[in-house]
N, C-alpha and C. Protein backbone atom coordinates (compact mmCIF):
# COMPACT_ATOMS: atom_id res chain seq x y z
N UNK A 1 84.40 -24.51 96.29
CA UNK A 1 85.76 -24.23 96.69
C UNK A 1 85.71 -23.49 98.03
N UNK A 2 86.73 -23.68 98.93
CA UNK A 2 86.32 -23.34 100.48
C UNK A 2 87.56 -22.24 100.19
N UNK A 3 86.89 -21.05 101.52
CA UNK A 3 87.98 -19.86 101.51
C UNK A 3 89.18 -19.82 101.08
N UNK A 4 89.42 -20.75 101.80
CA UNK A 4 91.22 -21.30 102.23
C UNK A 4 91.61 -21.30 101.33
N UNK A 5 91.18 -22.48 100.20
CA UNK A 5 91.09 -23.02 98.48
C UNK A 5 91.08 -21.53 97.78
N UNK A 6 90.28 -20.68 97.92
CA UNK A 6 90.49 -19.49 96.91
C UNK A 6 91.30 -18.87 97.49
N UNK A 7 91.84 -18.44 98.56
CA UNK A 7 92.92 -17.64 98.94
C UNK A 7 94.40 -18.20 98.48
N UNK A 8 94.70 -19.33 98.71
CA UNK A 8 95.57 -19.47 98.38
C UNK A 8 95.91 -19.64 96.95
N UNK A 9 94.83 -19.78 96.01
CA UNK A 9 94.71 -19.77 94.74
C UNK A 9 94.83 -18.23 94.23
N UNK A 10 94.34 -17.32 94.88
CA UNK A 10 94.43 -16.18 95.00
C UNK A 10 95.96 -15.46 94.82
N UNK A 11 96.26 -16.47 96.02
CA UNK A 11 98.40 -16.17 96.30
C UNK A 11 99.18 -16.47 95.03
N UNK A 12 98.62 -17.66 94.61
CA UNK A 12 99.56 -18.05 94.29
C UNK A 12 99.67 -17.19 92.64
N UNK A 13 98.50 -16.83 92.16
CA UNK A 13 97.90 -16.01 91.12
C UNK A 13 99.23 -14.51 90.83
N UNK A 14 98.06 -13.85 92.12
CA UNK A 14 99.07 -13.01 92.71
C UNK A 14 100.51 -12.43 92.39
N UNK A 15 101.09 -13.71 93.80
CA UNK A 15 102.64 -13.85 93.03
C UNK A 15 103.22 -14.03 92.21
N UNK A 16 102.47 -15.03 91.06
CA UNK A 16 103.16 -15.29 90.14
C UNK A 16 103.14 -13.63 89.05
N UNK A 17 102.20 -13.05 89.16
CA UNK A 17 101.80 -12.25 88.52
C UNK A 17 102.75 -11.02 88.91
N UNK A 18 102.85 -10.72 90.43
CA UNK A 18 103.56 -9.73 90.81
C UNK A 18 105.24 -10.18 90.25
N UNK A 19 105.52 -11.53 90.45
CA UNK A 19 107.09 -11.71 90.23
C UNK A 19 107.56 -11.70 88.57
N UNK A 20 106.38 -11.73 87.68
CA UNK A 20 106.28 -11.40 86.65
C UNK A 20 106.48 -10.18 85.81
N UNK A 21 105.71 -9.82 86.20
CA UNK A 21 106.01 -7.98 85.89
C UNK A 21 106.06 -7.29 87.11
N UNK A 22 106.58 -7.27 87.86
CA UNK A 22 106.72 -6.56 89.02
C UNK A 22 105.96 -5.94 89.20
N UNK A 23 104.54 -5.84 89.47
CA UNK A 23 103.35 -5.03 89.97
C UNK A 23 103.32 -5.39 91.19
N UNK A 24 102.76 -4.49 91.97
CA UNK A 24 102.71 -5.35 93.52
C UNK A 24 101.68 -6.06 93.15
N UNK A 25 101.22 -7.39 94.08
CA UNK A 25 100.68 -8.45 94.45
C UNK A 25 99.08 -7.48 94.37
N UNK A 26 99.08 -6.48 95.27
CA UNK A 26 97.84 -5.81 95.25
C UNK A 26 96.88 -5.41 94.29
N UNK A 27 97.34 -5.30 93.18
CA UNK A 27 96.77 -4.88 91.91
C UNK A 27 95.71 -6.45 91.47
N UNK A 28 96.29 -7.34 91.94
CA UNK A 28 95.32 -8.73 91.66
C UNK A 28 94.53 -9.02 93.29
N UNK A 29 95.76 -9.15 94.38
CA UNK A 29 94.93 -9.31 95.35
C UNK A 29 93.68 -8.53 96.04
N UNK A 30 93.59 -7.19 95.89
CA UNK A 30 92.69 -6.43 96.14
C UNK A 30 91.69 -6.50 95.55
N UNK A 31 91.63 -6.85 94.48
CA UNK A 31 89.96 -6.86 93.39
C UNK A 31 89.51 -8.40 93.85
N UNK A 32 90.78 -9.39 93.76
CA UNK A 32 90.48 -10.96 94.31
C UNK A 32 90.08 -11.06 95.47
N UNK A 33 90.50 -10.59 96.65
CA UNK A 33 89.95 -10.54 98.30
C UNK A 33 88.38 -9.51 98.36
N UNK A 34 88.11 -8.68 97.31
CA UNK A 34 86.78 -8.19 97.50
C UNK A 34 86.04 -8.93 96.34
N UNK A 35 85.89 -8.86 95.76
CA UNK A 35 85.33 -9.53 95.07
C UNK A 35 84.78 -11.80 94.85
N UNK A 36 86.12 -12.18 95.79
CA UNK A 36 85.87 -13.42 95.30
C UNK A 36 85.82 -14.05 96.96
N UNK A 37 86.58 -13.46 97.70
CA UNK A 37 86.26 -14.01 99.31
C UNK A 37 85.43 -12.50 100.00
N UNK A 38 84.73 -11.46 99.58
CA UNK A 38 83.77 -11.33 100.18
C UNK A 38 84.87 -10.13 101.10
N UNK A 39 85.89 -10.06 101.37
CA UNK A 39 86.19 -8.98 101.88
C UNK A 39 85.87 -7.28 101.78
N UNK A 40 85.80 -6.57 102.76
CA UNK A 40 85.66 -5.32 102.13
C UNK A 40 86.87 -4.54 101.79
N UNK A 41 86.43 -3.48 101.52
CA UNK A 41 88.71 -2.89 101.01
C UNK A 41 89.17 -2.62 101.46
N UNK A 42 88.70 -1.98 103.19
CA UNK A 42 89.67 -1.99 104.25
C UNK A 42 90.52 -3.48 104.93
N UNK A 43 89.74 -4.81 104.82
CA UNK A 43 89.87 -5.81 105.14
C UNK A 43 90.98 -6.11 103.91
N UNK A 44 90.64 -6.69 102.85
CA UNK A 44 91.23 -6.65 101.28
C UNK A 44 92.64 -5.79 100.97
N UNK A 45 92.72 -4.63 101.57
CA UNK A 45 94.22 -3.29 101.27
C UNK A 45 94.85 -4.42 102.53
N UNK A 46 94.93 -4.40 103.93
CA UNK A 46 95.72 -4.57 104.68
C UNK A 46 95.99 -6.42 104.86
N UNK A 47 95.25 -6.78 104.08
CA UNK A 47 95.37 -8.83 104.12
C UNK A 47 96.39 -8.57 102.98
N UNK A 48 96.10 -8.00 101.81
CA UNK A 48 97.20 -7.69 101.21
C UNK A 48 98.67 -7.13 101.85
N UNK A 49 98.83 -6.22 101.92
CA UNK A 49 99.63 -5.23 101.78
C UNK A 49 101.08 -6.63 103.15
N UNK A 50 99.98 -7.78 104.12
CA UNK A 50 100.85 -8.58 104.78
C UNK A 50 100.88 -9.62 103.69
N UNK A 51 100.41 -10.33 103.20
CA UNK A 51 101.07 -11.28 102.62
C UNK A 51 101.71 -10.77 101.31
N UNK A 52 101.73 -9.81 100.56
CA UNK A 52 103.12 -9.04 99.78
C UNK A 52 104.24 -9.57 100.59
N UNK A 53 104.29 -9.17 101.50
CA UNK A 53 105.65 -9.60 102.70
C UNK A 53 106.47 -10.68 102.03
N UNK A 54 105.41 -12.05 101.37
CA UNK A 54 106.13 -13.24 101.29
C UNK A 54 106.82 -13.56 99.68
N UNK A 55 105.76 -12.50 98.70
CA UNK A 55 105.83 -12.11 97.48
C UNK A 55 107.20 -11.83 97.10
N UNK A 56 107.11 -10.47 97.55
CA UNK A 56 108.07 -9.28 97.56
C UNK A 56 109.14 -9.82 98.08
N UNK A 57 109.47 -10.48 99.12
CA UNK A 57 110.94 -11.15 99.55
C UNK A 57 111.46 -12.65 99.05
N UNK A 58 110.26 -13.26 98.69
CA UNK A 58 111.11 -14.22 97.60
C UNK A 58 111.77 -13.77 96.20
N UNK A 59 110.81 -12.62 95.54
CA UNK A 59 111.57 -12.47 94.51
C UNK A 59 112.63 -11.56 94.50
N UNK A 60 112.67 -10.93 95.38
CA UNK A 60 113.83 -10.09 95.89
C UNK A 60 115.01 -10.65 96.13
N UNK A 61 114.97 -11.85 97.00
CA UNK A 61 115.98 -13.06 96.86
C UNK A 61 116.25 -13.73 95.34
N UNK A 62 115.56 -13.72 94.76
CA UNK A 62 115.69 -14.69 93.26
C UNK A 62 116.95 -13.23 92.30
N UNK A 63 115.91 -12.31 92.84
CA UNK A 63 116.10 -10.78 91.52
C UNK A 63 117.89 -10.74 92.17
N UNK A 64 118.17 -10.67 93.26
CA UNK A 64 119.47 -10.33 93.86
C UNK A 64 120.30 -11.29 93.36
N UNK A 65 120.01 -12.26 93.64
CA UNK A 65 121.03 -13.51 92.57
C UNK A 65 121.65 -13.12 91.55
N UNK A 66 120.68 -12.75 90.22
CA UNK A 66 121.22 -12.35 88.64
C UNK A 66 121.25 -10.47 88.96
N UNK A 67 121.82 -10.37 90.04
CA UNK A 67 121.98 -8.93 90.09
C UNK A 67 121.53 -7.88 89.07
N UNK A 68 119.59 -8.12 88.99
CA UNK A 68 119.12 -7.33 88.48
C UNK A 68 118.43 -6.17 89.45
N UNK A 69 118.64 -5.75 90.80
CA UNK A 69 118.22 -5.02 91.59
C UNK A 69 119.35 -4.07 91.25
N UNK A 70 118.73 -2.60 90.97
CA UNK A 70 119.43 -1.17 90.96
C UNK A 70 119.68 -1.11 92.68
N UNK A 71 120.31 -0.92 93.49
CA UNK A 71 120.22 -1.18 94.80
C UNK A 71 120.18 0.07 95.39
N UNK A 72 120.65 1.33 94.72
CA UNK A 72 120.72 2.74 95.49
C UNK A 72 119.46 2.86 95.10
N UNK A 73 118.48 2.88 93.70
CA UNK A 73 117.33 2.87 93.51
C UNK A 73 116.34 2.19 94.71
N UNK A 74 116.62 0.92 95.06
CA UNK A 74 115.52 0.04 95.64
C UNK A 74 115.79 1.00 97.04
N UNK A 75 117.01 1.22 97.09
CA UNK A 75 117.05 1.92 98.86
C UNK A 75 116.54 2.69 99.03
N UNK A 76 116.27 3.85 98.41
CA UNK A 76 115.44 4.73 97.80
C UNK A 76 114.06 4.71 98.14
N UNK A 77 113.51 3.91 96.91
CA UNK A 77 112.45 3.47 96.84
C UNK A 77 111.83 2.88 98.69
N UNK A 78 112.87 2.23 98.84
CA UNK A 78 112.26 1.40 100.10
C UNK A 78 112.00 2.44 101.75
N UNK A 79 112.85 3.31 101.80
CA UNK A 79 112.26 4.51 102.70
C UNK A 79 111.23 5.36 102.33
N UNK A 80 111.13 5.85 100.95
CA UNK A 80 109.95 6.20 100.27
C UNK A 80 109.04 5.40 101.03
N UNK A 81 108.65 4.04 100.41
CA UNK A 81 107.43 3.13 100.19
C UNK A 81 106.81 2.93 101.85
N UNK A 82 108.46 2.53 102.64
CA UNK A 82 108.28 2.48 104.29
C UNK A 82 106.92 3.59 104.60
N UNK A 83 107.42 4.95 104.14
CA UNK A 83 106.87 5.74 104.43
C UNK A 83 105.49 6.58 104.27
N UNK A 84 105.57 5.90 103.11
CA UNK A 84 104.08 6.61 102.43
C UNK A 84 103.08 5.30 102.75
N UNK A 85 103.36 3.76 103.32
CA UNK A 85 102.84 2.70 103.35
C UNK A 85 101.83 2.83 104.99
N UNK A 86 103.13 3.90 105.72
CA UNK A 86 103.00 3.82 106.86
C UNK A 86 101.75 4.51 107.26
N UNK A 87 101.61 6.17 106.50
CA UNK A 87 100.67 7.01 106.34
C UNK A 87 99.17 6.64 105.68
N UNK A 88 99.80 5.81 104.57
CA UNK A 88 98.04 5.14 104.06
C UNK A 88 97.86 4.23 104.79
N UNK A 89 98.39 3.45 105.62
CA UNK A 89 98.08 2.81 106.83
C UNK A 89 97.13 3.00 107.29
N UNK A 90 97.29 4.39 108.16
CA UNK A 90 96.90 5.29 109.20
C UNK A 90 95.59 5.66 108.99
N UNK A 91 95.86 6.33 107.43
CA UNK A 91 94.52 6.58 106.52
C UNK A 91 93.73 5.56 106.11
N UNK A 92 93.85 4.50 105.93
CA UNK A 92 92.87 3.37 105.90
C UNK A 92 91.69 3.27 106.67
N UNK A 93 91.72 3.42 108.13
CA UNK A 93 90.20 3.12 109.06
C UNK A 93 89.35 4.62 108.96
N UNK A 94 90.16 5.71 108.21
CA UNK A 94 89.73 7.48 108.25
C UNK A 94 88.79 7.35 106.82
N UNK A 95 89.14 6.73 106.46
CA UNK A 95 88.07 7.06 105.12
C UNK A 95 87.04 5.72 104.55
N UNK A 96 85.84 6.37 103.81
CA UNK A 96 84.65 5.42 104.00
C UNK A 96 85.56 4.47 103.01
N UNK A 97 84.87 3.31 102.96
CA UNK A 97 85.00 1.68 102.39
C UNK A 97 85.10 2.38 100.76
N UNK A 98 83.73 3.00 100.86
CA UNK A 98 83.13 3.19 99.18
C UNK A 98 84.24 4.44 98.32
N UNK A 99 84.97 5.52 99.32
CA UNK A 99 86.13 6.24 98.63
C UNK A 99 87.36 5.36 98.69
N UNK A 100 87.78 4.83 99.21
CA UNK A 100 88.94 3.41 98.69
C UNK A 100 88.57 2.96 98.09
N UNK A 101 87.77 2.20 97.49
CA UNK A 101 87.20 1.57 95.99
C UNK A 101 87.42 2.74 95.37
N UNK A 102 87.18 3.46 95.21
CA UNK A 102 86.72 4.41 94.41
C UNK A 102 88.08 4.99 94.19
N UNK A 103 89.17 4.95 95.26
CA UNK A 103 90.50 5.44 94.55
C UNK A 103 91.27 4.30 94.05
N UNK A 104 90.69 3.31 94.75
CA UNK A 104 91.85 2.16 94.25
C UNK A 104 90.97 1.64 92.84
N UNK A 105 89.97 1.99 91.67
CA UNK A 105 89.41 2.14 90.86
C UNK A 105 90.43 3.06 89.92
N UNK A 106 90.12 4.03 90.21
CA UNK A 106 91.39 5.67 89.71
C UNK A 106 92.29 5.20 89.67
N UNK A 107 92.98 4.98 90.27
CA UNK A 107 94.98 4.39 90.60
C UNK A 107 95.19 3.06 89.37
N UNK A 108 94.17 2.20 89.24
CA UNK A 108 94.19 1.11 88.09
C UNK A 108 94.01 1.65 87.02
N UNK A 109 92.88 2.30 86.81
CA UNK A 109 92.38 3.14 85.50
C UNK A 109 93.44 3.94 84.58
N UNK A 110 93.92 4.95 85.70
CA UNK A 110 95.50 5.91 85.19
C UNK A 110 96.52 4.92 85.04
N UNK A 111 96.75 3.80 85.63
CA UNK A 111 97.94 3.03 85.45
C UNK A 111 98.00 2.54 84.29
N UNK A 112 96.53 1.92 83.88
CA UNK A 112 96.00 0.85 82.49
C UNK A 112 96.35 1.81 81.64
N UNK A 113 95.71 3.36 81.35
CA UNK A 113 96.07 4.27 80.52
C UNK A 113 97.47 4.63 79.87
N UNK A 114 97.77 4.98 81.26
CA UNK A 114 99.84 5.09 81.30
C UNK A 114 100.11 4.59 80.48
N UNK A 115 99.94 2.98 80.86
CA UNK A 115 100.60 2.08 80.15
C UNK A 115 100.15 2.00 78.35
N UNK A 116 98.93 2.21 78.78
CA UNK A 116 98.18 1.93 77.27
C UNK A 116 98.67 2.74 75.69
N UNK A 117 98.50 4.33 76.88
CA UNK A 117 98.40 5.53 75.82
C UNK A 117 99.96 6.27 76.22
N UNK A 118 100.32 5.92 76.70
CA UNK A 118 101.63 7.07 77.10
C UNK A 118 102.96 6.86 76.54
């Protein structure tokens, strides 16, 4: 299977998964772009974090239809996310490869738990 072939197999995974339960796209694409095309997690966080772009605004279009978007919530949310997206940005090329694995490891782990035990 050639790059192209798993990436977009990757997407389409992904999205379906993110438009599903609303997780971002990242939670599959990040372990899928290092692990299966060879990216590292600085490469892997930010290939993500652009094609979400296409994720995140189709189902946003679908979700707005059956007016299931809280909209003062999402507005909210969306200067939040602008903002803290902008800063781990920044922080992305500042810290080694092997402590981003290593938090984006933690951040799944507590989430799986959350969900599991909480």
């Amino acid at each position: 299977m050639t790059s192209a072939t798993k990436a977009l197999a990757l997407g389409v995974v992904a999205g379906f998964v993110g438009g599903l339960l609303g997780v971002g796209g990242g939670v599959i694409m990040v372990p899928g772009l290092v692990l299966w095309l060879a990216l590292d997690q600085r490469q892997a966080a930010a290939s993500s974090l652009a094609a979400i772009i296409a994720s995140a605004g189709s189902a946003t279009l679908k979700n707005a239809s059956e007016t299931l978007i809280d909209w003062p919530a999402a507005a909210l949310l969306f200067v939040g996310a602008g903002l803290g997206a902008y800063v781990g940005a920044r922080s992305l090329d500042r810290l080694p490869v092997r402590t981003l694995s290593r938090m984006f490891i933690v951040v799944l782990l507590l989430a799986a738990g959350r969900m599991a035990f909480g």
